[in-house]
N, C-alpha and C. Protein backbone atom coordinates (compact mmCIF):
# COMPACT_ATOMS: atom_id res chain seq x y z
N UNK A 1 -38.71 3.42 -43.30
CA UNK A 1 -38.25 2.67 -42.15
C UNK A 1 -39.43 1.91 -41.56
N UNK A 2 -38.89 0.79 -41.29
CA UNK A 2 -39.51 -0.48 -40.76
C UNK A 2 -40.26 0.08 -39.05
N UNK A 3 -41.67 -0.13 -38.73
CA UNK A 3 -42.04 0.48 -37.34
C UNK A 3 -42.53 -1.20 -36.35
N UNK A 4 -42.14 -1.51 -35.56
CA UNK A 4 -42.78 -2.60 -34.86
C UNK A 4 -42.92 -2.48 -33.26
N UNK A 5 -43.66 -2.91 -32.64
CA UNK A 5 -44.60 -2.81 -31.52
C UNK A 5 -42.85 -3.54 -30.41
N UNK A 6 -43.01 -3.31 -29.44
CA UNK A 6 -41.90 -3.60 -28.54
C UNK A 6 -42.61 -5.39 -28.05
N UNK A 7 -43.47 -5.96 -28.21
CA UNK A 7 -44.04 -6.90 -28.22
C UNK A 7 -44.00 -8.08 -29.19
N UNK A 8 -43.30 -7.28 -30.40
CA UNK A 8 -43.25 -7.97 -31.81
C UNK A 8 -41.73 -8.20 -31.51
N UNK A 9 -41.05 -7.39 -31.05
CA UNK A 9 -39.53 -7.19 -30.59
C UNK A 9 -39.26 -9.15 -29.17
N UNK A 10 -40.19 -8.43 -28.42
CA UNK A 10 -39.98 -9.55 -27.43
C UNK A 10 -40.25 -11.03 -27.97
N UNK A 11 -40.85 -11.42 -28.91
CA UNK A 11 -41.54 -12.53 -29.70
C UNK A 11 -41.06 -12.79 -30.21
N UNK A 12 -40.48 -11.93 -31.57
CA UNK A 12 -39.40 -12.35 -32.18
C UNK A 12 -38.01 -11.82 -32.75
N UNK A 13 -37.25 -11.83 -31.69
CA UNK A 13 -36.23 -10.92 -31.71
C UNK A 13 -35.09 -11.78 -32.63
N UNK A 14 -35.28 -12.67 -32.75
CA UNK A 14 -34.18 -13.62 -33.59
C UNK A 14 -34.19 -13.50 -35.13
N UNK A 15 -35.44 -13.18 -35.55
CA UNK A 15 -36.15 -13.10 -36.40
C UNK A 15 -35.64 -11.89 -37.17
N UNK A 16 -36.16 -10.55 -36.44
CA UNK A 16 -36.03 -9.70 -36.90
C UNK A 16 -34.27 -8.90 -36.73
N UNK A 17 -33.47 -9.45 -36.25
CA UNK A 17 -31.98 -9.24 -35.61
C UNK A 17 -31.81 -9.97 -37.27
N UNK A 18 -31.79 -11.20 -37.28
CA UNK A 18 -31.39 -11.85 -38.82
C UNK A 18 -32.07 -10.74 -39.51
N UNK A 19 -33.32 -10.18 -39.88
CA UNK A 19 -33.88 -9.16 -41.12
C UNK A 19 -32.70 -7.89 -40.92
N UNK A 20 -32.45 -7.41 -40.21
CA UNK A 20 -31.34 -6.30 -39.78
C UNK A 20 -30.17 -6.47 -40.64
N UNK A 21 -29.87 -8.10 -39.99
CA UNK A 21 -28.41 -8.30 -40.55
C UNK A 21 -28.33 -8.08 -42.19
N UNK A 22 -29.72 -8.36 -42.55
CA UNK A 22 -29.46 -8.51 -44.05
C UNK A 22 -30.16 -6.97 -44.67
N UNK A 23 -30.62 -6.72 -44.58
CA UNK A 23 -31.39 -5.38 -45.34
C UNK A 23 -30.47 -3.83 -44.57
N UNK A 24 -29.74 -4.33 -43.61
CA UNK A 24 -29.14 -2.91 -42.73
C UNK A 24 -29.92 -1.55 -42.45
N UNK A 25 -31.41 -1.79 -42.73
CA UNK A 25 -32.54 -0.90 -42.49
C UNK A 25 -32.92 -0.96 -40.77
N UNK A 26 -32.38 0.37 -40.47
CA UNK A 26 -33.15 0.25 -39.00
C UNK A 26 -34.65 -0.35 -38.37
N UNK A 27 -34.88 -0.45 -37.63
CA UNK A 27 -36.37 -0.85 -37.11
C UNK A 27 -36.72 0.04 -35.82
N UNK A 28 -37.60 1.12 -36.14
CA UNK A 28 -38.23 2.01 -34.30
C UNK A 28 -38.81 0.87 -33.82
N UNK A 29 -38.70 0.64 -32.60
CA UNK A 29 -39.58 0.05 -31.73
C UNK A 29 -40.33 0.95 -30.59
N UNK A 30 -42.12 0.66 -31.33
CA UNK A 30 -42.56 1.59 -30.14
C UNK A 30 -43.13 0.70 -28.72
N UNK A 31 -43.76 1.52 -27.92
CA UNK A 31 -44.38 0.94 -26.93
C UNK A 31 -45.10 2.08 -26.32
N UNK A 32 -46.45 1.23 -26.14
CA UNK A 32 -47.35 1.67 -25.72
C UNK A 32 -47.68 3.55 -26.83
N UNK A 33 -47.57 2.61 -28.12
CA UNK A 33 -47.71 3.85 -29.57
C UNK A 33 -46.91 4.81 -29.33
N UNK A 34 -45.53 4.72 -28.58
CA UNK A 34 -44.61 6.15 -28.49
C UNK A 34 -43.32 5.35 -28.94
N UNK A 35 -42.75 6.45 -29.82
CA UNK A 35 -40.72 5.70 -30.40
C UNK A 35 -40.60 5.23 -28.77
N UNK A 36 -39.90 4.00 -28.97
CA UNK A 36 -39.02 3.96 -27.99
C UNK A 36 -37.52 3.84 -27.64
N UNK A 37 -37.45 3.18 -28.92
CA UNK A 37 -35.73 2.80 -29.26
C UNK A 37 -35.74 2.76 -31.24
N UNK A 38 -34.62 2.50 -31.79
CA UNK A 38 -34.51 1.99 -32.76
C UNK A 38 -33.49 0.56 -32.24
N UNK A 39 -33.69 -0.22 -33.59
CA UNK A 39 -33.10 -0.98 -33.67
C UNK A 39 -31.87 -1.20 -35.03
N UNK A 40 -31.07 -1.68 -34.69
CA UNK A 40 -29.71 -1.29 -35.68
C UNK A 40 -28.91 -2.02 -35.51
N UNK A 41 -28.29 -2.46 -37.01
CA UNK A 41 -27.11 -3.90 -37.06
C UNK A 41 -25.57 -2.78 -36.56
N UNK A 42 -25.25 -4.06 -35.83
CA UNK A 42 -23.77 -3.89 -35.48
C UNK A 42 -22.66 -2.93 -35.91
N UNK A 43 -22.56 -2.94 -37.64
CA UNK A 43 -21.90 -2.06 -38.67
C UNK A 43 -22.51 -0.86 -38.69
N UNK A 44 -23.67 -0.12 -38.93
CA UNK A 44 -24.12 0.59 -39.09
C UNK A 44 -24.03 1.42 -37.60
N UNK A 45 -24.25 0.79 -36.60
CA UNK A 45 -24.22 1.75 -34.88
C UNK A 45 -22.27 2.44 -35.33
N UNK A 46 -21.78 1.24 -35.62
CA UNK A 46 -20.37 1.89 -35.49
C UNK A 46 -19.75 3.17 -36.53
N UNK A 47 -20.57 2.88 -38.06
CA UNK A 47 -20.32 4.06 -38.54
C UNK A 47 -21.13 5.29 -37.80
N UNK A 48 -22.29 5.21 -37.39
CA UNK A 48 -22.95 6.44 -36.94
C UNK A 48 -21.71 6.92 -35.88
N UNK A 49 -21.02 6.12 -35.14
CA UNK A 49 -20.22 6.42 -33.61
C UNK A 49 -19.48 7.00 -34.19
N UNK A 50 -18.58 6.69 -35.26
CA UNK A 50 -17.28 7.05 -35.79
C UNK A 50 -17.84 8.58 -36.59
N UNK A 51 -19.17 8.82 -37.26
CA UNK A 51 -19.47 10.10 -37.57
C UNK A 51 -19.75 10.91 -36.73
N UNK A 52 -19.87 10.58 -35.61
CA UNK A 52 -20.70 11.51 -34.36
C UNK A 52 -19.05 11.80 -33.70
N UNK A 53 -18.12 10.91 -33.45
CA UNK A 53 -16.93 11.31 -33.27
C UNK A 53 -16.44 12.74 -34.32
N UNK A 54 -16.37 12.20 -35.64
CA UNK A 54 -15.98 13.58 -36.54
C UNK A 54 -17.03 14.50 -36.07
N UNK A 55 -17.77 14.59 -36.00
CA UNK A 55 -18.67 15.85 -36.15
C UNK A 55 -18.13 16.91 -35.02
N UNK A 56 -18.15 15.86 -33.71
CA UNK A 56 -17.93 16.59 -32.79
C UNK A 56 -16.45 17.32 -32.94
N UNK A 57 -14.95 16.26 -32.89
CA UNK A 57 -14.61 16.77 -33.42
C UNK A 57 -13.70 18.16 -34.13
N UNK A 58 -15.20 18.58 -35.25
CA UNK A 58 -14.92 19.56 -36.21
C UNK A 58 -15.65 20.91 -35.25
N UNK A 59 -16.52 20.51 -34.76
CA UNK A 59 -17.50 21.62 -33.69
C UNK A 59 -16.82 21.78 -32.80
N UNK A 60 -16.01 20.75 -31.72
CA UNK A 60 -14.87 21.61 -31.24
C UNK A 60 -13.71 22.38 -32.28
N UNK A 61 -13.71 22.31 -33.10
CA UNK A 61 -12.32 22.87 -33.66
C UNK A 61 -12.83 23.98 -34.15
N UNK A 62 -14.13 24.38 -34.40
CA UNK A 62 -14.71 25.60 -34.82
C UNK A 62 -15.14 26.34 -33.82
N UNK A 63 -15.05 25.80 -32.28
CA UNK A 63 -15.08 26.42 -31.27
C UNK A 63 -14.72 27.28 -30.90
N UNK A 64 -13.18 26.59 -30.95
CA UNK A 64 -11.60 26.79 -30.84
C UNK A 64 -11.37 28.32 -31.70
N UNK A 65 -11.80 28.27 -32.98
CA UNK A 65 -11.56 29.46 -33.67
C UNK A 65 -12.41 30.64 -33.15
N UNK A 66 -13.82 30.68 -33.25
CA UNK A 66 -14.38 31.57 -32.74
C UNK A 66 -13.64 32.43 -31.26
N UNK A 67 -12.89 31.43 -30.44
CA UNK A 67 -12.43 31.85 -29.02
C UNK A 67 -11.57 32.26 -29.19
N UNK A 68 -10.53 31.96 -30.10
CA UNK A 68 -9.35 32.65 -30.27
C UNK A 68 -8.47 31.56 -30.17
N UNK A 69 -8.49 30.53 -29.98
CA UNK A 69 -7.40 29.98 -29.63
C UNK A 69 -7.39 28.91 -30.68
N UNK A 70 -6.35 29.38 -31.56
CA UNK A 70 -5.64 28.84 -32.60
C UNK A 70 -4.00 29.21 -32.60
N UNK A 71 -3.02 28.56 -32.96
CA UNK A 71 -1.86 28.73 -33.02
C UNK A 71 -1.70 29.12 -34.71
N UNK A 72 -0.13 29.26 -35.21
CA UNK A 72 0.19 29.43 -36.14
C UNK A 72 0.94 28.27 -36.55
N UNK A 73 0.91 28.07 -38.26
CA UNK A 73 1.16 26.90 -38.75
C UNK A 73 2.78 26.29 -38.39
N UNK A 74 3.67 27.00 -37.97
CA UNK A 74 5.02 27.32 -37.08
C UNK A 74 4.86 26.59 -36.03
N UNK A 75 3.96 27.13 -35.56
CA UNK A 75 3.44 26.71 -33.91
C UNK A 75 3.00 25.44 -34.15
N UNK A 76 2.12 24.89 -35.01
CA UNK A 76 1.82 23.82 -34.65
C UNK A 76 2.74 22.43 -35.37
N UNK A 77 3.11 22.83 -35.98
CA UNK A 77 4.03 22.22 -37.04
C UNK A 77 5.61 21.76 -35.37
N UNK A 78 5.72 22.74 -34.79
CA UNK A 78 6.58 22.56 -33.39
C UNK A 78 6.40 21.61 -32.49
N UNK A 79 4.65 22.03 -32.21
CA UNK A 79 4.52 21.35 -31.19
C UNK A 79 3.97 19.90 -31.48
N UNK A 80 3.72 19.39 -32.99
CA UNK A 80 3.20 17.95 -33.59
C UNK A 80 5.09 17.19 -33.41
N UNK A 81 6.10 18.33 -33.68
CA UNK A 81 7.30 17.24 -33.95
C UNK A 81 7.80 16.37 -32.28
N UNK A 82 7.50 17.53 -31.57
CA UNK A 82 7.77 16.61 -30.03
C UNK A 82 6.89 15.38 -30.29
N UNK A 83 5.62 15.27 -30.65
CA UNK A 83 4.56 14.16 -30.47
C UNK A 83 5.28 12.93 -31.38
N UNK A 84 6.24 13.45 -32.81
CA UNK A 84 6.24 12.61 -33.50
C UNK A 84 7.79 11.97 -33.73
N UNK A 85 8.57 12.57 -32.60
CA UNK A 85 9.90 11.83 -32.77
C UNK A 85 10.18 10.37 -32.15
């Protein structure tokens, strides 16, 4: 991964937004020598969103089991047909 100064960012941000679009390789931007952000094309933020959605999710649903609260396949199979008439 690509590292550039938050100064290189302010200078030429047109520049490197077009390098994004095409290589889909993130860019850290530091400042003052510490991460400060990354930088990331459009497509790529939205798959990360849409995986961070599943993840979560599956971690609630494994929550859910540990606590007890799961229904039976009866039960849920019941309460999906109200949702789906």
């Amino acid at each position: 991964m690509r590292t550039e100064l938050v100064t290189t960012l302010k200078r030429q941000a047109t520049e490197l937004l077009s390098e994004i679009e095409q290589s889909r390789e993130p860019i850290l931007i530091t400042q003052h020598g510490l991460p400060s952000a990354y930088l990331v094309d459009v497509e790529t933020y939205e798959a990360l969103q849409q995986r961070m959605g599943l993840l979560e999710g599956i971690a609630r649903g494994e929550k859910a089991i540990e606590e007890g609260r799961t229904v039976s396949h009866a039960e849920a199979k019941k309460r999906m047909a109200r949702w789906l008439r």
